[in-house]
C-alpha atoms as a PDB file:
ATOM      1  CA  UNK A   1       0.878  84.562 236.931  1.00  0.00           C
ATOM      2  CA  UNK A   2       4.093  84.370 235.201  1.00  0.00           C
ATOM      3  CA  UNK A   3       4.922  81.205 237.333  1.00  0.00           C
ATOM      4  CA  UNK A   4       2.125  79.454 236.636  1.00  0.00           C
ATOM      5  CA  UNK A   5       1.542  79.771 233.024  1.00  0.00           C
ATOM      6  CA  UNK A   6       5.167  78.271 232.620  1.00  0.00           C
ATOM      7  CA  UNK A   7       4.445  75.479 235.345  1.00  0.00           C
ATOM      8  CA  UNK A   8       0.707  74.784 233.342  1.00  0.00           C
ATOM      9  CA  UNK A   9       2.699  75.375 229.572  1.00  0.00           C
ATOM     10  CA  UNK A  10       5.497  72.270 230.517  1.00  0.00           C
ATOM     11  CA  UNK A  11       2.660  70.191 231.374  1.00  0.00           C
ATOM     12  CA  UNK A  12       0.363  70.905 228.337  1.00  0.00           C
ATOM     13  CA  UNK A  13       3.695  71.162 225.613  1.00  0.00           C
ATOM     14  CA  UNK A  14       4.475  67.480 226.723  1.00  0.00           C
ATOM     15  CA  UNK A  15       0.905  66.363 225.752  1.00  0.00           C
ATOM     16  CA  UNK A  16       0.957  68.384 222.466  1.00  0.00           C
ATOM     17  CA  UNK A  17       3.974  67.253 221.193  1.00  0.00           C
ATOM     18  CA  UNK A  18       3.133  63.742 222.426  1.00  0.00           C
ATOM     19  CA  UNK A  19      -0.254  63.506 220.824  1.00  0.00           C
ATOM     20  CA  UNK A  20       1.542  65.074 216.931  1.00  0.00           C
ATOM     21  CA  UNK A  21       3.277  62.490 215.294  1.00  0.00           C
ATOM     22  CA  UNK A  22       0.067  60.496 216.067  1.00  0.00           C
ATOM     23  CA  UNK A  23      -2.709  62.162 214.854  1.00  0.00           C
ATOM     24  CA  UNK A  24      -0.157  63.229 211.424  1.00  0.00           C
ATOM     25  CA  UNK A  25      -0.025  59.525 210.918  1.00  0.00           C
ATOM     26  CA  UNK A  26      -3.877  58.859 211.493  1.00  0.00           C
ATOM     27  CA  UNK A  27      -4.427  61.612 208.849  1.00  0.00           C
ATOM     28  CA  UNK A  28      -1.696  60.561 206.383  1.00  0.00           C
ATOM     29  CA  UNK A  29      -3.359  57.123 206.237  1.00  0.00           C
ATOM     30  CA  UNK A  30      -6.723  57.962 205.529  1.00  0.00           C
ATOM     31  CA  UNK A  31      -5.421  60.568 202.895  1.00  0.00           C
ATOM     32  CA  UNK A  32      -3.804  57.829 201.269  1.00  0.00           C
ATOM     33  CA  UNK A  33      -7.207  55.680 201.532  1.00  0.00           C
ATOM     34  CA  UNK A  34      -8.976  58.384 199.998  1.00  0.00           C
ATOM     35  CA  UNK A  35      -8.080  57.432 196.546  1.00  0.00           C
ATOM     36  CA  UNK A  36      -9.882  54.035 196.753  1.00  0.00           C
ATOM     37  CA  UNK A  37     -12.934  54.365 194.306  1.00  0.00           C
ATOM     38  CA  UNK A  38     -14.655  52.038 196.455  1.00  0.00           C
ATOM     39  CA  UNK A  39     -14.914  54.556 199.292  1.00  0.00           C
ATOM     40  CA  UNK A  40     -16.492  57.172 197.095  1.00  0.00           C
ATOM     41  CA  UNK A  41     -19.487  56.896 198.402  1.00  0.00           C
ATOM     42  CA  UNK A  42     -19.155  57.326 201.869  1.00  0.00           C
ATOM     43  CA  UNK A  43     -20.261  60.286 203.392  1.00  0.00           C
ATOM     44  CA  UNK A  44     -16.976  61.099 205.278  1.00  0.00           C
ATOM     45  CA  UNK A  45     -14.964  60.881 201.688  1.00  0.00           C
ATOM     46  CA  UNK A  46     -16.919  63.433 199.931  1.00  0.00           C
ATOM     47  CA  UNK A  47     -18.635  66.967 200.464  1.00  0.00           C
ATOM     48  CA  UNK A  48     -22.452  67.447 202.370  1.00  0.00           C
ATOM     49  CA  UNK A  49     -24.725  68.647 200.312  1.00  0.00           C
ATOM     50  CA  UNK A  50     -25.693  71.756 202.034  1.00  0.00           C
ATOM     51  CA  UNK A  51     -23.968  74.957 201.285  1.00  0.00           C
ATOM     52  CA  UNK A  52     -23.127  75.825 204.481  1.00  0.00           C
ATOM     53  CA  UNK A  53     -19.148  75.963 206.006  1.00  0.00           C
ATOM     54  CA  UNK A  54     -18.872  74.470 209.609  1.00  0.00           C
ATOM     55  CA  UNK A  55     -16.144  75.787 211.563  1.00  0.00           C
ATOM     56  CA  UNK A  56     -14.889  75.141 215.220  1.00  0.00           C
ATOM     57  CA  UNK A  57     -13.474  78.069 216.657  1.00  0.00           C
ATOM     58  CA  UNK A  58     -10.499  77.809 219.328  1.00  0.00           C
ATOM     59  CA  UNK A  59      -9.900  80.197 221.627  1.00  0.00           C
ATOM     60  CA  UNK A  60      -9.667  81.421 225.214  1.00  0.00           C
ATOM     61  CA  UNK A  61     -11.520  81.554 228.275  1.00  0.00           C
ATOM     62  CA  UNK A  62      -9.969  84.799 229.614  1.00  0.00           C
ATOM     63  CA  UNK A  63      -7.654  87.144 228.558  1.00  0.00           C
ATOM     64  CA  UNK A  64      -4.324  88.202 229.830  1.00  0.00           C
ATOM     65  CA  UNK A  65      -2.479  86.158 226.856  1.00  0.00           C
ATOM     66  CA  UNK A  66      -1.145  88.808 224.604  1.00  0.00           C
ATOM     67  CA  UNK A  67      -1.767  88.684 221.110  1.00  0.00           C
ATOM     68  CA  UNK A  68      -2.884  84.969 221.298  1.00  0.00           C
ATOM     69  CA  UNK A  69      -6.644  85.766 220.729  1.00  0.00           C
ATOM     70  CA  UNK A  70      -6.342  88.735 218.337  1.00  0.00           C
ATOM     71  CA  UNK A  71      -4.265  86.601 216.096  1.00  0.00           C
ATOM     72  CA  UNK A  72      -6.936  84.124 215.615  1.00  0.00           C
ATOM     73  CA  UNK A  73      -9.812  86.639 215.112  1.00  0.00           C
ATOM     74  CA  UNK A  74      -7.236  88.213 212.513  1.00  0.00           C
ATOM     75  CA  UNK A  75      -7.008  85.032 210.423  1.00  0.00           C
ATOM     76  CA  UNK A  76     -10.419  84.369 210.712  1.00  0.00           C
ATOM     77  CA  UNK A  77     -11.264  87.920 208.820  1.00  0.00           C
ATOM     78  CA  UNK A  78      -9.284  86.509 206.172  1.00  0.00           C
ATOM     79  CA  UNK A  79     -10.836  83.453 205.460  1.00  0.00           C
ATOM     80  CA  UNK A  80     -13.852  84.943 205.612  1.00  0.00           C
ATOM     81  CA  UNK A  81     -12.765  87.918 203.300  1.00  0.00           C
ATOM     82  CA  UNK A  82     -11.722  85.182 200.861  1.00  0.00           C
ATOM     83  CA  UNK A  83     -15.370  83.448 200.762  1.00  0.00           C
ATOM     84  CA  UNK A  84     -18.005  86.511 200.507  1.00  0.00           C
ATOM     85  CA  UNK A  85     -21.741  85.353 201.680  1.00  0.00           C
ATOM     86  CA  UNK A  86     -20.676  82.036 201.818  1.00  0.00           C
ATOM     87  CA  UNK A  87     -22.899  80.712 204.935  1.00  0.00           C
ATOM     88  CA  UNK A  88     -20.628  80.127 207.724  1.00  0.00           C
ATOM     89  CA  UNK A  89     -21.910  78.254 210.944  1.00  0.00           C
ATOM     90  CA  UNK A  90     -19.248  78.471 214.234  1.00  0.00           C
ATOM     91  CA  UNK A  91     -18.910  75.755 216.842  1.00  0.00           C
ATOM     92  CA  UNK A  92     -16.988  77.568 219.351  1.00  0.00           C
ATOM     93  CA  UNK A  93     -14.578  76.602 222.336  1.00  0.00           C
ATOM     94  CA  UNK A  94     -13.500  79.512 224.546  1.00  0.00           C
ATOM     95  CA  UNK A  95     -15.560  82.544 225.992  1.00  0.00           C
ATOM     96  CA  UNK A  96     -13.592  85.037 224.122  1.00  0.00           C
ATOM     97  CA  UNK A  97     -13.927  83.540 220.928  1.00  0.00           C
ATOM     98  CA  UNK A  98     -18.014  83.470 221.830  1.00  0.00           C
ATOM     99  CA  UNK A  99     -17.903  86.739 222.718  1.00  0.00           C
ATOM    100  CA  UNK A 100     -16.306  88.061 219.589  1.00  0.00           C
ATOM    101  CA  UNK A 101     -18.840  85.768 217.285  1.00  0.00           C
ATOM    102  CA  UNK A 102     -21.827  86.856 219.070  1.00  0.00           C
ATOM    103  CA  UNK A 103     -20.451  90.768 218.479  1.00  0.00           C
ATOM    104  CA  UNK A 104     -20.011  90.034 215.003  1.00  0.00           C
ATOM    105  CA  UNK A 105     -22.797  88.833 214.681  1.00  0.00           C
ATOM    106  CA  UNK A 106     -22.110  85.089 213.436  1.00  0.00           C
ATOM    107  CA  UNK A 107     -24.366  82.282 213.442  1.00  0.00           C
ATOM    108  CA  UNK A 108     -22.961  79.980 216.475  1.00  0.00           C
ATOM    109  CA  UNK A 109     -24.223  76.520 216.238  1.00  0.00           C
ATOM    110  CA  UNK A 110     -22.897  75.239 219.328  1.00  0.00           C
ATOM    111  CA  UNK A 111     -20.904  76.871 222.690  1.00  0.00           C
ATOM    112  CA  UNK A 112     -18.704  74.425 224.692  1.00  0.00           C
ATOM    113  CA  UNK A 113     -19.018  75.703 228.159  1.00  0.00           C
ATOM    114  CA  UNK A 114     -18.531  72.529 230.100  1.00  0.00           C
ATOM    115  CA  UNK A 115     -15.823  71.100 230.679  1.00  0.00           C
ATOM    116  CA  UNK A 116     -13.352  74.034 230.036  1.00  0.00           C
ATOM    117  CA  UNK A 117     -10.469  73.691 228.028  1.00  0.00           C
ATOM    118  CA  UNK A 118      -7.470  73.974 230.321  1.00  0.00           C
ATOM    119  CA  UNK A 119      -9.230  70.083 231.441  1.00  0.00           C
ATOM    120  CA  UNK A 120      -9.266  69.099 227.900  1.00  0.00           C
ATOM    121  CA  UNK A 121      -8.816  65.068 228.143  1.00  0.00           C
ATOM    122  CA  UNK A 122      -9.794  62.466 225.081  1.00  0.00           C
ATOM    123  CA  UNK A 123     -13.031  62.433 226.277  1.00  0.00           C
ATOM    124  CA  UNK A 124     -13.927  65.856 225.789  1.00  0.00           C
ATOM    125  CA  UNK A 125     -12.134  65.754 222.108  1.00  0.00           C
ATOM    126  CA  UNK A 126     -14.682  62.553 221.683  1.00  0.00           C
ATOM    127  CA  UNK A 127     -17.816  64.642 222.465  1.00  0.00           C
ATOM    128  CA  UNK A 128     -16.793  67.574 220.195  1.00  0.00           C
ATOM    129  CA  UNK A 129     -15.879  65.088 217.640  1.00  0.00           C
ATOM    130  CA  UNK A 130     -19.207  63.128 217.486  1.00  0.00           C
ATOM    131  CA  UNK A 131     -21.172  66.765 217.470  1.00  0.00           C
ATOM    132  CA  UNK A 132     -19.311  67.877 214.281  1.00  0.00           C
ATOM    133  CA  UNK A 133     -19.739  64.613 212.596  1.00  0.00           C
ATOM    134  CA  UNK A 134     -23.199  64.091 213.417  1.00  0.00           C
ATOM    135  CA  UNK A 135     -23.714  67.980 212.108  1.00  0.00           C
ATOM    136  CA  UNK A 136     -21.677  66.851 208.840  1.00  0.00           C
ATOM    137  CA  UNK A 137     -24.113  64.018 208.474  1.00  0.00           C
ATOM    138  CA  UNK A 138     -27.309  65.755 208.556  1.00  0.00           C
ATOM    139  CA  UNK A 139     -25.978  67.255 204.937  1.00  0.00           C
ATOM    140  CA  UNK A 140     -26.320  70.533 205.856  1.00  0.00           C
ATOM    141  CA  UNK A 141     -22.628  71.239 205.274  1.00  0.00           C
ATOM    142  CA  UNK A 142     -20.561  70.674 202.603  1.00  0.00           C
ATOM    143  CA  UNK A 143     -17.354  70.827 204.671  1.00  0.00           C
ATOM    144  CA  UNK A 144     -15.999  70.900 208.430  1.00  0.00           C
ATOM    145  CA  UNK A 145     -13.237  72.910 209.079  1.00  0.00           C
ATOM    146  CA  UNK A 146     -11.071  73.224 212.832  1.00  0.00           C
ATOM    147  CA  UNK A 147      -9.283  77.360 213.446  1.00  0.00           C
ATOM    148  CA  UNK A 148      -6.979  76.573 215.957  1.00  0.00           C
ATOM    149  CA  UNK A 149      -3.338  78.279 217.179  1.00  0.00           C
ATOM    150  CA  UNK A 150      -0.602  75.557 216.046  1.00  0.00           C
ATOM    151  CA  UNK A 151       2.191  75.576 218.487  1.00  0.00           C
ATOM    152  CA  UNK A 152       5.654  75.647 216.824  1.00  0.00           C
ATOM    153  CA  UNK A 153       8.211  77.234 219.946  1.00  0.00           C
ATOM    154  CA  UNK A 154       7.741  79.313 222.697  1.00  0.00           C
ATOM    155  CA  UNK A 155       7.490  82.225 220.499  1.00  0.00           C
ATOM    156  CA  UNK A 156       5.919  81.035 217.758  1.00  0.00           C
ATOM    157  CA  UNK A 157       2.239  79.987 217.878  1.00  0.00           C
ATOM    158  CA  UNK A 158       0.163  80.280 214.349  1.00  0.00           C
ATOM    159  CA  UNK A 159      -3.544  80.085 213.512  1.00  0.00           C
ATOM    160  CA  UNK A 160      -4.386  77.182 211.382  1.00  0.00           C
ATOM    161  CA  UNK A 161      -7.056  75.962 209.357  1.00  0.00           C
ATOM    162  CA  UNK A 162      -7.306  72.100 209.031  1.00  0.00           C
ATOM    163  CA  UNK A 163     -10.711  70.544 206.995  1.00  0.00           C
ATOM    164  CA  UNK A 164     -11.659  67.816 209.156  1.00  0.00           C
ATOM    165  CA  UNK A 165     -14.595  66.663 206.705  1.00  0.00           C
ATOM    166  CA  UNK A 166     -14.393  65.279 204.223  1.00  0.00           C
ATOM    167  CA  UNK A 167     -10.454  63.634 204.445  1.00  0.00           C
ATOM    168  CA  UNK A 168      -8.866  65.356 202.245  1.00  0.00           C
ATOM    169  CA  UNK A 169      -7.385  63.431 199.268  1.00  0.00           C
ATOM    170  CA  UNK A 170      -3.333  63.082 198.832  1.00  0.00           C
ATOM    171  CA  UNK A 171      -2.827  64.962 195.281  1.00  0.00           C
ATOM    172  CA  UNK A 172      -0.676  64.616 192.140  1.00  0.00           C
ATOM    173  CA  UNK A 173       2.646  62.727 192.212  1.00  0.00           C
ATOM    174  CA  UNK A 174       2.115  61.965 196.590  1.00  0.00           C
ATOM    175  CA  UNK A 175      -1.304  60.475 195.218  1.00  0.00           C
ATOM    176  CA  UNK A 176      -0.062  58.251 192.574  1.00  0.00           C
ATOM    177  CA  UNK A 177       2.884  56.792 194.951  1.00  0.00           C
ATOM    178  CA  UNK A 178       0.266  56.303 197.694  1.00  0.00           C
ATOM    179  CA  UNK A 179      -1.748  53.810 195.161  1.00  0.00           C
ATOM    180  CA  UNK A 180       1.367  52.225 193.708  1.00  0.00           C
ATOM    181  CA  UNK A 181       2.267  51.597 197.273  1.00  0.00           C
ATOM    182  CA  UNK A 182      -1.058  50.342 198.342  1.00  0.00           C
ATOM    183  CA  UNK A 183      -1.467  47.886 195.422  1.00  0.00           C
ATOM    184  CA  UNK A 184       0.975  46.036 197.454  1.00  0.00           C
ATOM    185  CA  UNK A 185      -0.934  46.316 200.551  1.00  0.00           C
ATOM    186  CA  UNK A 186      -3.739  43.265 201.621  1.00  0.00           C
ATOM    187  CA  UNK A 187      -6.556  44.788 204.013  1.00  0.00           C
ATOM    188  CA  UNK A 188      -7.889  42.821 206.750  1.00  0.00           C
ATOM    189  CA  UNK A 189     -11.068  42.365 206.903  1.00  0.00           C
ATOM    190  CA  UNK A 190     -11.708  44.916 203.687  1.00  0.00           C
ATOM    191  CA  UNK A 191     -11.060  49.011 203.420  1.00  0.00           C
ATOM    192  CA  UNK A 192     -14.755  49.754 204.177  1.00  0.00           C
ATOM    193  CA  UNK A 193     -14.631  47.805 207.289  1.00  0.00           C
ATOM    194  CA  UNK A 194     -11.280  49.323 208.223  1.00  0.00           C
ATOM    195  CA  UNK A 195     -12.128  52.935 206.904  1.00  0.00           C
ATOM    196  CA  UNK A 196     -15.571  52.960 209.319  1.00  0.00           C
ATOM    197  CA  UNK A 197     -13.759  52.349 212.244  1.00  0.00           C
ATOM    198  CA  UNK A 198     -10.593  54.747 211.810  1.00  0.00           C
ATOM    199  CA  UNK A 199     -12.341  57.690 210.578  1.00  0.00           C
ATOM    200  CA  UNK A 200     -14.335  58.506 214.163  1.00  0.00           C
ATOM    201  CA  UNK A 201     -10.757  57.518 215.554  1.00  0.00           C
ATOM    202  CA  UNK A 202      -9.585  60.258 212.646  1.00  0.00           C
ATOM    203  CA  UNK A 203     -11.603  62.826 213.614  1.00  0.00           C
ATOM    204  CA  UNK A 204     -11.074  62.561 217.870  1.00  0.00           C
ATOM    205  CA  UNK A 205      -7.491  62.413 217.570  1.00  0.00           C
ATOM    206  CA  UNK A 206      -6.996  65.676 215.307  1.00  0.00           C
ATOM    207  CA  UNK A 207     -10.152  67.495 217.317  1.00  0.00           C
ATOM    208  CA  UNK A 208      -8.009  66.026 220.425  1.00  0.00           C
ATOM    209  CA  UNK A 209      -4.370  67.551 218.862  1.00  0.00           C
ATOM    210  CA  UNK A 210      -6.159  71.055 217.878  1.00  0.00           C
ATOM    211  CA  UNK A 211      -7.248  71.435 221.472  1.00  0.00           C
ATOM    212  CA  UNK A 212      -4.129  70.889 223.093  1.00  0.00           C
ATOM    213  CA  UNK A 213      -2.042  73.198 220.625  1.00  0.00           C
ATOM    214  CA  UNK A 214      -4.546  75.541 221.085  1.00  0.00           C
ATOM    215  CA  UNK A 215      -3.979  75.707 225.245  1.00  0.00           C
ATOM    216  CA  UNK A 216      -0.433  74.727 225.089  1.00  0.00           C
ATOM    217  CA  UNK A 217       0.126  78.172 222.583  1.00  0.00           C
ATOM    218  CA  UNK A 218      -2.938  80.211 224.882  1.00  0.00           C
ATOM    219  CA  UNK A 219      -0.332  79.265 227.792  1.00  0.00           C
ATOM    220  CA  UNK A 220       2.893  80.071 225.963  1.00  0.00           C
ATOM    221  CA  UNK A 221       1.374  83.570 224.551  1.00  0.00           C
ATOM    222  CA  UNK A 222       0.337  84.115 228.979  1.00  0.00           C
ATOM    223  CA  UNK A 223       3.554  83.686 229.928  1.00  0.00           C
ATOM    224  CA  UNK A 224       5.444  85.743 227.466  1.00  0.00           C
ATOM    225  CA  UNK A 225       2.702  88.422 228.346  1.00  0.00           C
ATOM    226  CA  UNK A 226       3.120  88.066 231.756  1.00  0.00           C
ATOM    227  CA  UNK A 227       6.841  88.326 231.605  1.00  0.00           C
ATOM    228  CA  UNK A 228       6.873  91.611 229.586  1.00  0.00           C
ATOM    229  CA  UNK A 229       3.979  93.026 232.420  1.00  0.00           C
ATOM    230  CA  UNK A 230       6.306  91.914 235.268  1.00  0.00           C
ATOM    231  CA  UNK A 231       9.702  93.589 233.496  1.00  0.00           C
ATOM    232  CA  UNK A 232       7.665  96.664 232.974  1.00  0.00           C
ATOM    233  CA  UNK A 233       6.560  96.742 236.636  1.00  0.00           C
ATOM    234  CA  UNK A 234      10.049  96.241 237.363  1.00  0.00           C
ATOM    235  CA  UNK A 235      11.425  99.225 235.656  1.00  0.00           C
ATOM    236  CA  UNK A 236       8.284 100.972 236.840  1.00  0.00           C
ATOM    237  CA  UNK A 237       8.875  99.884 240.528  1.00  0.00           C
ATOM    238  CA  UNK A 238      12.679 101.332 239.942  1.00  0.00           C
ATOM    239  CA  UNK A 239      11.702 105.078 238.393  1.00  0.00           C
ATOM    240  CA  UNK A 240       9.044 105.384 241.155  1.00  0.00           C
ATOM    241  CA  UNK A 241      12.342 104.897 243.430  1.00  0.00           C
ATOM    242  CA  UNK A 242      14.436 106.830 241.940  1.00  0.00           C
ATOM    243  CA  UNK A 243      11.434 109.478 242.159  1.00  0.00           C
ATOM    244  CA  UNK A 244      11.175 108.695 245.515  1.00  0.00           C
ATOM    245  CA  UNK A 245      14.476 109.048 246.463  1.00  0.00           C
ATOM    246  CA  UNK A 246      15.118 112.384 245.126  1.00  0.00           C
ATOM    247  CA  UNK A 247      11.836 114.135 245.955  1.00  0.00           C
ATOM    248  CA  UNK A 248      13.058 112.676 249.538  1.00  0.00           C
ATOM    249  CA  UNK A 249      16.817 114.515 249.407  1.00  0.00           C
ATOM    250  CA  UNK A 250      15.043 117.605 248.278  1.00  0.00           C
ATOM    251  CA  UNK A 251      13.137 117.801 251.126  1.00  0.00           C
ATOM    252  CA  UNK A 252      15.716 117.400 253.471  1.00  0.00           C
ATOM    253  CA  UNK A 253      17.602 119.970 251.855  1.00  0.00           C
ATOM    254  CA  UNK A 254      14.874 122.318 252.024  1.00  0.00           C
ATOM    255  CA  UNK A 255      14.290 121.362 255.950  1.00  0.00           C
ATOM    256  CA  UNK A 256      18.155 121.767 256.248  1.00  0.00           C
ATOM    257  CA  UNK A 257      17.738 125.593 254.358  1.00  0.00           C
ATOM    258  CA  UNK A 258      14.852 126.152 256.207  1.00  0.00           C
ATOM    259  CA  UNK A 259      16.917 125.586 259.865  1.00  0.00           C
ATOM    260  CA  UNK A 260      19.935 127.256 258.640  1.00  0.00           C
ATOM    261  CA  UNK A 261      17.930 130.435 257.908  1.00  0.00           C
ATOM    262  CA  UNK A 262      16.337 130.262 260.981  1.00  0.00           C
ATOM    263  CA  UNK A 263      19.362 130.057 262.930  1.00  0.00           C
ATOM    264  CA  UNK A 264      20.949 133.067 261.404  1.00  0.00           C
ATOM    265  CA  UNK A 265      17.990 134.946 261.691  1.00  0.00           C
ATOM    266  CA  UNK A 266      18.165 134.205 265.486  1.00  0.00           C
ATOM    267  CA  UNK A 267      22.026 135.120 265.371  1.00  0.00           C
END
């Protein structure tokens, strides 16, 4: 198991760190689009009506992956602990994640069984992407926010909450450079054109990047747990030897009294 969580966690680190500096960018340039007063009204720029707090919850499909899990569920409590009886909706990828909503008794939306997520491609970040922005349009929520497991090294993987909906503004001093520089910038055909077709491209590329730091960090967490289970079976495997071994010489030194006796009994 060891073996192939570090064959599956090459493959999926390559795609994580591949997919980044792209879906930063993507998000950097709508931030800095936020600030046109022209965009005000549309409904991706500014908060649902409802009350209600939409999150997607990443996790696992099965265990075996350390601390990877817990940690998640951990900040979760948190961020719920920060925002008492606020009305908080889960979309959920990952059985264990399910699991623990549906013992906590949370109110899950929506459970993506099919495809799973170790086949996470664009198209399955597409789907998930049109179901929380069709849920953001019906007004019910005033916000859409992503929990997923950042991956930052083999050893370090950290729960993070990103707000998908609305795009966040850039603030203060980043804000004010952003519309100095974009006075300078001409838009082709106009920003509402341009803003309606980047923001579903917005939202599937950092639904898309969440997924695959999620797996890519579920993968990393496996193999370090599978490493520590196979170097405890290891120095398990050698003290059941060493047991072994002696319980062994002290029976043949009790066969090797036992003939001895015997023989001087006879003598």
């Amino acid at each position: 198991m060891e073996m192939v969580a570090t064959t599956k966690l090459r493959r999926f680190q390559d795609r994580a760190v591949a997919s980044r500096p792209y879906a930063t960018e993507i998000a950097q340039l709508l931030s800095r689009l936020a600030g046109d007063e022209s965009l005000a009204e549309l409904s991706a720029f500014r908060r649902g009506k409802g009350e209600a707090l939409a999150v997607l919850l990443v996790t696992s499909d099965r265990g075996l992956c350390g601390a990877y899990n817990s940690g998640v569920f951990q900040a979760l409590e948190r961020w719920l602990s920060a925002r008492p009886g606020a009305d908080v909706r889960f979309f959920v990828y990952g059985r264990k994640g399910y699991q623990y909503a549906q013992k906590r008794g949370f109110k899950v939306e929506r459970y993506f069984v099919e495809p799973p997520l170790e086949k996470v491609d664009y198209r399955l970040a597409k789907f998930t992407a049109r179901a929380l922005s069709d849920a953001f349009g019906t007004g019910a929520y005033r916000e859409v926010v992503v929990l997923y497991t950042a991956f930052e090294s083999m050893a370090k993987y950290v729960p993070t909450f990103t707000t998908l909906l609305p795009v966040q503004k850039q603030g203060g001093a980043q804000q004010k450079g952003a519309a100095k520089d974009a006075s300078n910038v001409i838009l082709e055909p106009d920003v509402t054109t341009l803003v309606e077709k980047l923001v579903p491209r917005y939202l599937e590329t950092r639904v898309f990047n969440a997924l695959l730091e999620s797996i890519t960090s579920e993968y990393a967490s496996r193999r370090m747990s599978m490493k520590n289970a196979t170097d405890a079976a290891t120095t398990m495997q050698s003290e059941l030897k060493s047991v072994y071994n002696r319980k062994r010489q002290e029976g043949i030194t009790k066969d090797l009294l036992d003939i001895v006796g015997a023989a001087e009994a006879l003598r």
